[in-house]
C-alpha atoms as a PDB file:
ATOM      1  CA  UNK A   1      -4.735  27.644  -8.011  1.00  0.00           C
ATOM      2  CA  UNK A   2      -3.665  23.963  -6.418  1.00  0.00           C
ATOM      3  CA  UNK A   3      -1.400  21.845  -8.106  1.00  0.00           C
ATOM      4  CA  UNK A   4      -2.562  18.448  -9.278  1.00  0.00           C
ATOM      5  CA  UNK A   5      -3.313  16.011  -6.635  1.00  0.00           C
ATOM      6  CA  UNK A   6       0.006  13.743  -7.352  1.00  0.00           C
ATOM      7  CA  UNK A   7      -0.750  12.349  -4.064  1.00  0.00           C
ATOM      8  CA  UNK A   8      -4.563  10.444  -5.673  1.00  0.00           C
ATOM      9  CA  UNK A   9      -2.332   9.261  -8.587  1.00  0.00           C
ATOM     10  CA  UNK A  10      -0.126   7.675  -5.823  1.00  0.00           C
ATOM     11  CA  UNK A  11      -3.195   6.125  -3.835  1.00  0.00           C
ATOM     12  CA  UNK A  12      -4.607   4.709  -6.683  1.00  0.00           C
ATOM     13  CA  UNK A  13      -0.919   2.866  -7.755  1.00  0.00           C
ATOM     14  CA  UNK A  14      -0.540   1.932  -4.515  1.00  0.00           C
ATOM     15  CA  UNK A  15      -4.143   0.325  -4.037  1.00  0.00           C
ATOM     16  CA  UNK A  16      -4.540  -1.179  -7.612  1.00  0.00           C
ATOM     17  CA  UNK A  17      -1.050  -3.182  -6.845  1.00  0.00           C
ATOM     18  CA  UNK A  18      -1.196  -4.287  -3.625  1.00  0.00           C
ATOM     19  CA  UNK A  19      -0.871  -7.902  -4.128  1.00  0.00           C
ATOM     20  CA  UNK A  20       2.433  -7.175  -6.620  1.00  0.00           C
ATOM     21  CA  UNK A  21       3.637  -5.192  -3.517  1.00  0.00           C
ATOM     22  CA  UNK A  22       3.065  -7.877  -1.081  1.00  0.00           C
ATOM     23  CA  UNK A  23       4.989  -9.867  -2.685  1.00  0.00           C
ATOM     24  CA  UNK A  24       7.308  -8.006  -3.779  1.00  0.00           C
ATOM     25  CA  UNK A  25       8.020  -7.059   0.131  1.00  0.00           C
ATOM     26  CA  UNK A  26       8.003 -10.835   0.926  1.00  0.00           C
ATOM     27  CA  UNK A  27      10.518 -11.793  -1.648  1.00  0.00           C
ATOM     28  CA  UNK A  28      12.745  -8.798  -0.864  1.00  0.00           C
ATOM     29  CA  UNK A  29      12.569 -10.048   3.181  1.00  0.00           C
ATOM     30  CA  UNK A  30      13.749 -13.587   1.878  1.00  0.00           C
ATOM     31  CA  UNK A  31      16.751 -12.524  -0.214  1.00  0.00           C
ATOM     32  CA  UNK A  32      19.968 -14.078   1.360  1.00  0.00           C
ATOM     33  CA  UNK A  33      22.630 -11.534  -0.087  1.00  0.00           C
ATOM     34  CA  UNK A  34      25.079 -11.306   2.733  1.00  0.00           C
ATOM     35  CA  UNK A  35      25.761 -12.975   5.840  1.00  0.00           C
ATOM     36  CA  UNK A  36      26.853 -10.859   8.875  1.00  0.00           C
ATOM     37  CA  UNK A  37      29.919 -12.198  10.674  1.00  0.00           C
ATOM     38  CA  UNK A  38      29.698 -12.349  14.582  1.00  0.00           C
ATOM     39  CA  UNK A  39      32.412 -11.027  16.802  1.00  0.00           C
ATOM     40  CA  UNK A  40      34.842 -14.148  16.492  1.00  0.00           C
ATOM     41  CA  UNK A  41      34.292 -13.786  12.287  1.00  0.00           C
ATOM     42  CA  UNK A  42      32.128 -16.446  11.824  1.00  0.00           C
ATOM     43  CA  UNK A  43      29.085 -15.885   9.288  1.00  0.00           C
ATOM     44  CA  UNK A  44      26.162 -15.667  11.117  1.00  0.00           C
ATOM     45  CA  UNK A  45      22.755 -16.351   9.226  1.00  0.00           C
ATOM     46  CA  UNK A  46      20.847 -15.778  11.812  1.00  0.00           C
ATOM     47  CA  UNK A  47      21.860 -13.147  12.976  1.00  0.00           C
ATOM     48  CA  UNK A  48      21.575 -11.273   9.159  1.00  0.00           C
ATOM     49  CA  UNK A  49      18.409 -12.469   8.575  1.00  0.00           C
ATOM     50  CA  UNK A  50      16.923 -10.936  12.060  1.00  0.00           C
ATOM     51  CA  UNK A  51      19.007  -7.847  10.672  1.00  0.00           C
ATOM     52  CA  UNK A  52      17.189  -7.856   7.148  1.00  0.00           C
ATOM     53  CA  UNK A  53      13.442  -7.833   9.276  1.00  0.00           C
ATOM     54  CA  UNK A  54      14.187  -5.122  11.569  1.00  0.00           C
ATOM     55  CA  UNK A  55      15.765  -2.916   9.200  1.00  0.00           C
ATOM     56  CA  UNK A  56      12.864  -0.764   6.993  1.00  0.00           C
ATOM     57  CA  UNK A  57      12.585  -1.511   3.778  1.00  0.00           C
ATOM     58  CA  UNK A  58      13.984   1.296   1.251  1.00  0.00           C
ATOM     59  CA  UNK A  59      12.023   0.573  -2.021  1.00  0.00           C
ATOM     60  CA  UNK A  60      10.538  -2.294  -4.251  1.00  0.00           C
ATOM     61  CA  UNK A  61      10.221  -2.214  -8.241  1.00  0.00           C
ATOM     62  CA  UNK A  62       6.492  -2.331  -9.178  1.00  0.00           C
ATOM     63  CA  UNK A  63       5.331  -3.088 -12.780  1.00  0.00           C
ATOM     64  CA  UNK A  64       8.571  -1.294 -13.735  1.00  0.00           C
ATOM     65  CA  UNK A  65       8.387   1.610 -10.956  1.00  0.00           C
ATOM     66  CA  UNK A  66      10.187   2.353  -7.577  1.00  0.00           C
ATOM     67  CA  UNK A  67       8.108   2.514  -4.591  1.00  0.00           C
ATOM     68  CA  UNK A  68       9.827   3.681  -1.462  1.00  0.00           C
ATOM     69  CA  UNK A  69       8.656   2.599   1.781  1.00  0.00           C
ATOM     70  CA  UNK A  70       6.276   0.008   0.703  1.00  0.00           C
ATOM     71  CA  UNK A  71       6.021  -1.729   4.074  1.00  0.00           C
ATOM     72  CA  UNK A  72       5.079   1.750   5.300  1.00  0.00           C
ATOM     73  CA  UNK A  73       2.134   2.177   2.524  1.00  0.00           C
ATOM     74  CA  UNK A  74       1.204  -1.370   2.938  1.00  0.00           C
ATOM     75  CA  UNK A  75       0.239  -0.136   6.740  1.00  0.00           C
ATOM     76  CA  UNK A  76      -2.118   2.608   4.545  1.00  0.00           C
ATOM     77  CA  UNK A  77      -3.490  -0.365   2.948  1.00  0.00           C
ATOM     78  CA  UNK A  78      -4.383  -2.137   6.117  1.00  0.00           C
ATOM     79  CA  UNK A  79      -5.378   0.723   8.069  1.00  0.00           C
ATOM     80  CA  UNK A  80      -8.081   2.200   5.442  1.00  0.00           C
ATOM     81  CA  UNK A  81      -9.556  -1.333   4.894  1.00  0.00           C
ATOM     82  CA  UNK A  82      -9.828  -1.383   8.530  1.00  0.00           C
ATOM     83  CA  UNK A  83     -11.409   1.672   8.758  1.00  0.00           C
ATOM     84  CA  UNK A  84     -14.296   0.881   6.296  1.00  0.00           C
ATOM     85  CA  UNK A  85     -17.909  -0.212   6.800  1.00  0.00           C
ATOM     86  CA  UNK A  86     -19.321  -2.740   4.808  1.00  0.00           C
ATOM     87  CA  UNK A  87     -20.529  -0.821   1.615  1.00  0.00           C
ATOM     88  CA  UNK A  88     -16.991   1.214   1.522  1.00  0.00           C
ATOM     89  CA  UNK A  89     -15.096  -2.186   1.753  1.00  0.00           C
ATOM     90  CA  UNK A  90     -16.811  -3.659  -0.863  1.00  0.00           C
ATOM     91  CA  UNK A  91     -16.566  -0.393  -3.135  1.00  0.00           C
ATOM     92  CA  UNK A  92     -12.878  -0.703  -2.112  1.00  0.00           C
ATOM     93  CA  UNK A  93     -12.219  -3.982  -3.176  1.00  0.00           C
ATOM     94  CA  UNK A  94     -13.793  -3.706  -6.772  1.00  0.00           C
ATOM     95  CA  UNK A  95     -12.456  -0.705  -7.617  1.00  0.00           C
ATOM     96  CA  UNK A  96      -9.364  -1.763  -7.030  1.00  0.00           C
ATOM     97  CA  UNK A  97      -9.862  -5.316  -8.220  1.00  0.00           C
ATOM     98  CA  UNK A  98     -11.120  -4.132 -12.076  1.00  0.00           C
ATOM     99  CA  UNK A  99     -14.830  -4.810 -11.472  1.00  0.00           C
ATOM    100  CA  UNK A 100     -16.868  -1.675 -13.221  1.00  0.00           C
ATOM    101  CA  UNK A 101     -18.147   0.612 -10.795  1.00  0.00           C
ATOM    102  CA  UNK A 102     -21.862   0.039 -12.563  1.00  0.00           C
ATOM    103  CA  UNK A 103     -21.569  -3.542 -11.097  1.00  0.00           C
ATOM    104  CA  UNK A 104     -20.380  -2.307  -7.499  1.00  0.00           C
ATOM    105  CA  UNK A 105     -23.176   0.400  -7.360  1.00  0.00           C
ATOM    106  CA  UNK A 106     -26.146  -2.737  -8.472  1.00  0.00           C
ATOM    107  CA  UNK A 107     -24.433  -5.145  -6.459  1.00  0.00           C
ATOM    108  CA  UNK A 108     -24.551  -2.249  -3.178  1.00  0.00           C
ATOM    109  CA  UNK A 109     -27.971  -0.325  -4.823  1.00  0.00           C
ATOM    110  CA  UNK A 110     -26.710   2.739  -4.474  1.00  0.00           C
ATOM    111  CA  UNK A 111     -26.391   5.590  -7.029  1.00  0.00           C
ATOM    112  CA  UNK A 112     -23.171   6.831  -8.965  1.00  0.00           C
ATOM    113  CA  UNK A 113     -22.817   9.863  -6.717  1.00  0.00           C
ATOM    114  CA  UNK A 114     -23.085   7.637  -3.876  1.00  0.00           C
ATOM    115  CA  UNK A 115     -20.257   5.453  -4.933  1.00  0.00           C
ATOM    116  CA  UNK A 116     -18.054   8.150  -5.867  1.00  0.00           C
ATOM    117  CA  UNK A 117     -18.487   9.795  -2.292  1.00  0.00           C
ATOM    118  CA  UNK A 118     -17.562   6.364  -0.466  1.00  0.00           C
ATOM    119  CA  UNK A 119     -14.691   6.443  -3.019  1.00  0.00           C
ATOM    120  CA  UNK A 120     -13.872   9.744  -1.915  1.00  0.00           C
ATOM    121  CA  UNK A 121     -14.149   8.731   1.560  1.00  0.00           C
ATOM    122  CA  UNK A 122     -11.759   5.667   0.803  1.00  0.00           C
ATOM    123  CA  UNK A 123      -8.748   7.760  -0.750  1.00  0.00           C
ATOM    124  CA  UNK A 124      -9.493  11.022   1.751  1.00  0.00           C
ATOM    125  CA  UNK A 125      -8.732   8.186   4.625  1.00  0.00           C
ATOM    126  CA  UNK A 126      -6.062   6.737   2.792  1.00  0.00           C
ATOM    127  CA  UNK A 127      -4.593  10.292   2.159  1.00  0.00           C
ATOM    128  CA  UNK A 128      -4.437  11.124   5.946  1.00  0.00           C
ATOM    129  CA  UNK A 129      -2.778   8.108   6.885  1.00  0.00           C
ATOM    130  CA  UNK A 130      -0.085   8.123   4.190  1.00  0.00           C
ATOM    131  CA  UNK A 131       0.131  11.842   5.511  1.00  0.00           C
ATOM    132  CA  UNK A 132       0.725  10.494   8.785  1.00  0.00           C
ATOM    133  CA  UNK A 133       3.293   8.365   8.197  1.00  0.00           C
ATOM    134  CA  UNK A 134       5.469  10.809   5.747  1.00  0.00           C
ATOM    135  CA  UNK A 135       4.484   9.101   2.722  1.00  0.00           C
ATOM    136  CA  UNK A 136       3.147  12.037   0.955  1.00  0.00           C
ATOM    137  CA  UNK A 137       2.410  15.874   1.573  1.00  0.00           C
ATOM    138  CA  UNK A 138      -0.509  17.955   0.812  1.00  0.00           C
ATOM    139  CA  UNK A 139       1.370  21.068  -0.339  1.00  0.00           C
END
């Protein structure tokens, strides 16, 4: 029998705080913590701040909760809204926004089933590219 699919509880985290984790990614890139020193000693600002963007960042604390690579799952973000049609966008959005699925499915006219298969649709798409990138595993 398959374990429980950690990797939906993940996805849904992920997608139901993606403003907090926007922000949190900006604020972490603005930091000023240290200043590099260039070859003659000198502290160079510059030069540590271009270090800071290039480098990945490791993890930001989310409503209490590490999340590692959230630059990386911010690109799963992107990518699946990308991906969507219309109807799936919008399902996106308000599921992820609070609004009752009821609403979503009159708002779209479409059944529950329906809405739950675009949903599926949504996180299966998300799943493969978090996959892709290493962000979670299937088994």
């Amino acid at each position: 029998m398959r374990k429980s699919k950690g990797y939906i509880r993940k996805l849904e985290f992920v997608f139901h705080n993606e403003k907090a984790i926007r922000e949190a990614v900006l604020d972490a890139r603005n930091y000023h913590e240290k200043i590099e020193k260039n070859g003659s000693g000198i502290g160079d600002p510059t030069a540590s701040q271009a270090i800071r963007n290039v480098m990945p960042l490791r993890w930001v604390k989310i409503r209490g909760e590490d999340l590692e690579w959230p630059e990386e799952w911010l690109r799963v973000i992107d990518a699946t809204y990308a991906w969507c049609d219309r109807d799936r966008i919008i399902v996106a959005r308000d599921r992820y926004s609070g609004v009752d699925y009821r609403a979503t499915c009159a708002k779209l006219s479409i059944s529950e089933p329906t809405y739950f298969n675009l949903l599926k649709d949504i996180r299966t798409h998300a799943a493969f590219c978090a996959a892709n990138l290493q962000l979670i595993r299937f088994l």
